[in-house]
Each structure stands twice: as C-alpha cells, then as structure tokens.
C-alpha atoms as a PDB file:
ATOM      1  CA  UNK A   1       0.000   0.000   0.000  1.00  0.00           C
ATOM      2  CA  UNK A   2       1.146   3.663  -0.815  1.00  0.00           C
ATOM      3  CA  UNK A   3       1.375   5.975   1.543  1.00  0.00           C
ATOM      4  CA  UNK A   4      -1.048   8.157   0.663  1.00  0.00           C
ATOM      5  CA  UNK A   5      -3.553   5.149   0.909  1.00  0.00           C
ATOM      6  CA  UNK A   6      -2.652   4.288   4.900  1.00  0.00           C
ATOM      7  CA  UNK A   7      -3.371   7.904   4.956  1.00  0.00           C
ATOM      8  CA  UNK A   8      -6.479   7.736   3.888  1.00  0.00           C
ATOM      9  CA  UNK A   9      -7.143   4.814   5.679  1.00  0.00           C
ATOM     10  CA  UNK A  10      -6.303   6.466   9.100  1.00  0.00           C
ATOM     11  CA  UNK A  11      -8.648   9.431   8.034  1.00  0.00           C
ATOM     12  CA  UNK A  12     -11.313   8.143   7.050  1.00  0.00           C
ATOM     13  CA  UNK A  13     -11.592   5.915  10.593  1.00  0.00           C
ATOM     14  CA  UNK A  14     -11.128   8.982  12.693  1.00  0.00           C
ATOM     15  CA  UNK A  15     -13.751  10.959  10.691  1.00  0.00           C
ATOM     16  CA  UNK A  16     -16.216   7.812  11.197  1.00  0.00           C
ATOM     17  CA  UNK A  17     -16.019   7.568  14.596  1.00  0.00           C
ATOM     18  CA  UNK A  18     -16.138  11.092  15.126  1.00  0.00           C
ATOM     19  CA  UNK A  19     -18.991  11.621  13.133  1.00  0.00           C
ATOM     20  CA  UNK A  20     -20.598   7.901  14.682  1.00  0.00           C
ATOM     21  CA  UNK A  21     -19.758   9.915  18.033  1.00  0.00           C
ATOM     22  CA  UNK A  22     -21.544  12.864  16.870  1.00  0.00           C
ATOM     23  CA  UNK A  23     -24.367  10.852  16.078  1.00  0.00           C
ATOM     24  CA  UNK A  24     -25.100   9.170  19.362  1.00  0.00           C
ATOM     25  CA  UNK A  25     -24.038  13.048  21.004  1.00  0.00           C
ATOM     26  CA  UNK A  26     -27.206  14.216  18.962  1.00  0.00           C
ATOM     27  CA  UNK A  27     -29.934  11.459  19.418  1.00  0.00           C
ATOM     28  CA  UNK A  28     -28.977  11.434  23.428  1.00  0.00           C
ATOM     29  CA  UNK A  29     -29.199  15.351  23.131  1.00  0.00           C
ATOM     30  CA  UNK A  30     -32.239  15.431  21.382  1.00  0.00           C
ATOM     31  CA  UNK A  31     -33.929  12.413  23.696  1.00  0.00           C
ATOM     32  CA  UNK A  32     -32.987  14.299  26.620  1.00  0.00           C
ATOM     33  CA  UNK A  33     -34.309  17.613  25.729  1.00  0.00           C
ATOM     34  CA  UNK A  34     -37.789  15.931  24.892  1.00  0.00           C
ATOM     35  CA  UNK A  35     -37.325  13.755  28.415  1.00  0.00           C
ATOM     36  CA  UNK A  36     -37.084  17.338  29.815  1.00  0.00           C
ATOM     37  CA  UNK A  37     -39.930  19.086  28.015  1.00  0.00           C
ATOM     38  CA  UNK A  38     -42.166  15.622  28.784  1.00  0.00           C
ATOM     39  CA  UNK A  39     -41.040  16.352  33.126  1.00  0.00           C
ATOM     40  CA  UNK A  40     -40.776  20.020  33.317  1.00  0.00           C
ATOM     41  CA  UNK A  41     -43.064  20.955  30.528  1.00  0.00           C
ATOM     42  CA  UNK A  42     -40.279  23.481  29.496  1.00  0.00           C
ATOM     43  CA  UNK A  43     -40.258  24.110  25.859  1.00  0.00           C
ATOM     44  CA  UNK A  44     -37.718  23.037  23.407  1.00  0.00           C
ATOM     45  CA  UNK A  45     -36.332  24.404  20.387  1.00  0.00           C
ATOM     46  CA  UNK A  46     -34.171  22.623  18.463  1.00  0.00           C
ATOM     47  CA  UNK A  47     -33.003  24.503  15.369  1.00  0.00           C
ATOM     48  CA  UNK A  48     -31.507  22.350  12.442  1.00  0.00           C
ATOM     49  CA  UNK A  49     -28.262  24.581  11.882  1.00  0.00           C
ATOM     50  CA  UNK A  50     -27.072  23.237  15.506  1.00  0.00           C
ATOM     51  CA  UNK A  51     -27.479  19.814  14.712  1.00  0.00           C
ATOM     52  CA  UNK A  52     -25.368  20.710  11.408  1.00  0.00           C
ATOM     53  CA  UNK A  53     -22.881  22.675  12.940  1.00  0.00           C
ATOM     54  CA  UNK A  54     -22.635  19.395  15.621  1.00  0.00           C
ATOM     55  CA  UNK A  55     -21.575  17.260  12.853  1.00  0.00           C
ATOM     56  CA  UNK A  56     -19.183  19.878  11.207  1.00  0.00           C
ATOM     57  CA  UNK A  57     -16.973  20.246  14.334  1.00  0.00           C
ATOM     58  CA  UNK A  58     -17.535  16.326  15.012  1.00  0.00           C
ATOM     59  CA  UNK A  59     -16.126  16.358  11.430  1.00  0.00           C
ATOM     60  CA  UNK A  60     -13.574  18.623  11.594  1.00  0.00           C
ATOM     61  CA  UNK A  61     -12.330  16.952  14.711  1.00  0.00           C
ATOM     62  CA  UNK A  62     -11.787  13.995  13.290  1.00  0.00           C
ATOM     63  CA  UNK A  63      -9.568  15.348  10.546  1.00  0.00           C
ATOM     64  CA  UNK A  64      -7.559  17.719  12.818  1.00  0.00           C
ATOM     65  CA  UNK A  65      -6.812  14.778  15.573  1.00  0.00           C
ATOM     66  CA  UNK A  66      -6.597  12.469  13.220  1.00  0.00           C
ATOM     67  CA  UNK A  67      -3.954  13.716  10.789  1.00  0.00           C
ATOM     68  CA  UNK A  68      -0.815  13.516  13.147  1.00  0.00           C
ATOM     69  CA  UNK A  69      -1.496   9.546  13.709  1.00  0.00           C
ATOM     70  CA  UNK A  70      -2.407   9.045   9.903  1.00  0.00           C
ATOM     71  CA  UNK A  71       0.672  11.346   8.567  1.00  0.00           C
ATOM     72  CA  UNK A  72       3.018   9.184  11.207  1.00  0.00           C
ATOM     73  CA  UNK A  73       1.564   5.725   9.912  1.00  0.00           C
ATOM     74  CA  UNK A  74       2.107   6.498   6.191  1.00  0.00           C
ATOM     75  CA  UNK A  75       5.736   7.209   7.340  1.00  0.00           C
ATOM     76  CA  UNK A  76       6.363   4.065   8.396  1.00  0.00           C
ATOM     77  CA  UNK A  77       7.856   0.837   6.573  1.00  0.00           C
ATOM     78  CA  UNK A  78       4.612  -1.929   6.182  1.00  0.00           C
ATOM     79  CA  UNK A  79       7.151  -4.338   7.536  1.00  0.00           C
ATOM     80  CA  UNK A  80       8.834  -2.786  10.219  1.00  0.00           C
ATOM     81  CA  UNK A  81       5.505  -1.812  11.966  1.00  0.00           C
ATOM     82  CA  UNK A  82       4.416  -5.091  11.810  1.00  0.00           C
ATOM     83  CA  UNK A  83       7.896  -6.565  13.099  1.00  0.00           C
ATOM     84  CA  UNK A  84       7.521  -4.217  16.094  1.00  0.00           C
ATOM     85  CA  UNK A  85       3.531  -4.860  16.675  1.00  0.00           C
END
C-alpha cells in the first residue's frame, strides 16, 4: 500500500467515529431535551443549523486529531511496523 492510501485509511476511521460519536451526542441530546420538556413541561427548540454545525466540528475533529497519527503511519515501513507490533 502507498502511503497516501494508509493515509487515507487512518482518516477516514477517525472521521467515522467522530462523526458515529456525533451521532449518538445528537440522538442522546435530542432524547434528553424531549425527556425534559415531557417532566418540566419546558419548551424546546431545536433549530436544524445546531445539529449541522454538531456534525461539522464532530467532522472537523476527526480530521484535525486524526492527521498527526495518519501522517506518522504512512511514514512508516509496512514491515517494520508489523515486526515491532
């Protein structure tokens, strides 16, 4: 594999489970503010652009914590990593 492709690799997972992260974040968010509108009768507004800005930064967090690892592991000899594993 090139090195480009491990780097995509390693992106691509840390976007996912970001994203899969941001995912559960919303549905328990979203649950919870119903839970409290159901107990304390308090309204609830949920506005779409903070459920797409949620995803953008769940996103974009995956990319910016992910790139160090990703860049490393594309560095790195196929067979010495796996010696050393």
């Amino acid at each position: 594999a090139r090195g480009i492709d491990i780097l995509n690799q390693f992106l691509i997972e840390a976007v996912l489970l970001s994203v899969t992260g941001g995912v559960i974040g919303v549905a328990l968010g979203v649950g919870a503010s119903y839970a409290v509108k159901l107990l304390a009768h308090w309204p609830i507004y949920i506005q779409a652009w903070s459920i797409i800005m949620s995803f953008a930064v769940c996103t974009f967090t995956g990319i910016f914590f992910g790139w160090y690892p990703a860049k490393k592991a594309a560095q790195l000899d196929p067979i010495e990593a796996i010696r050393y594993e």
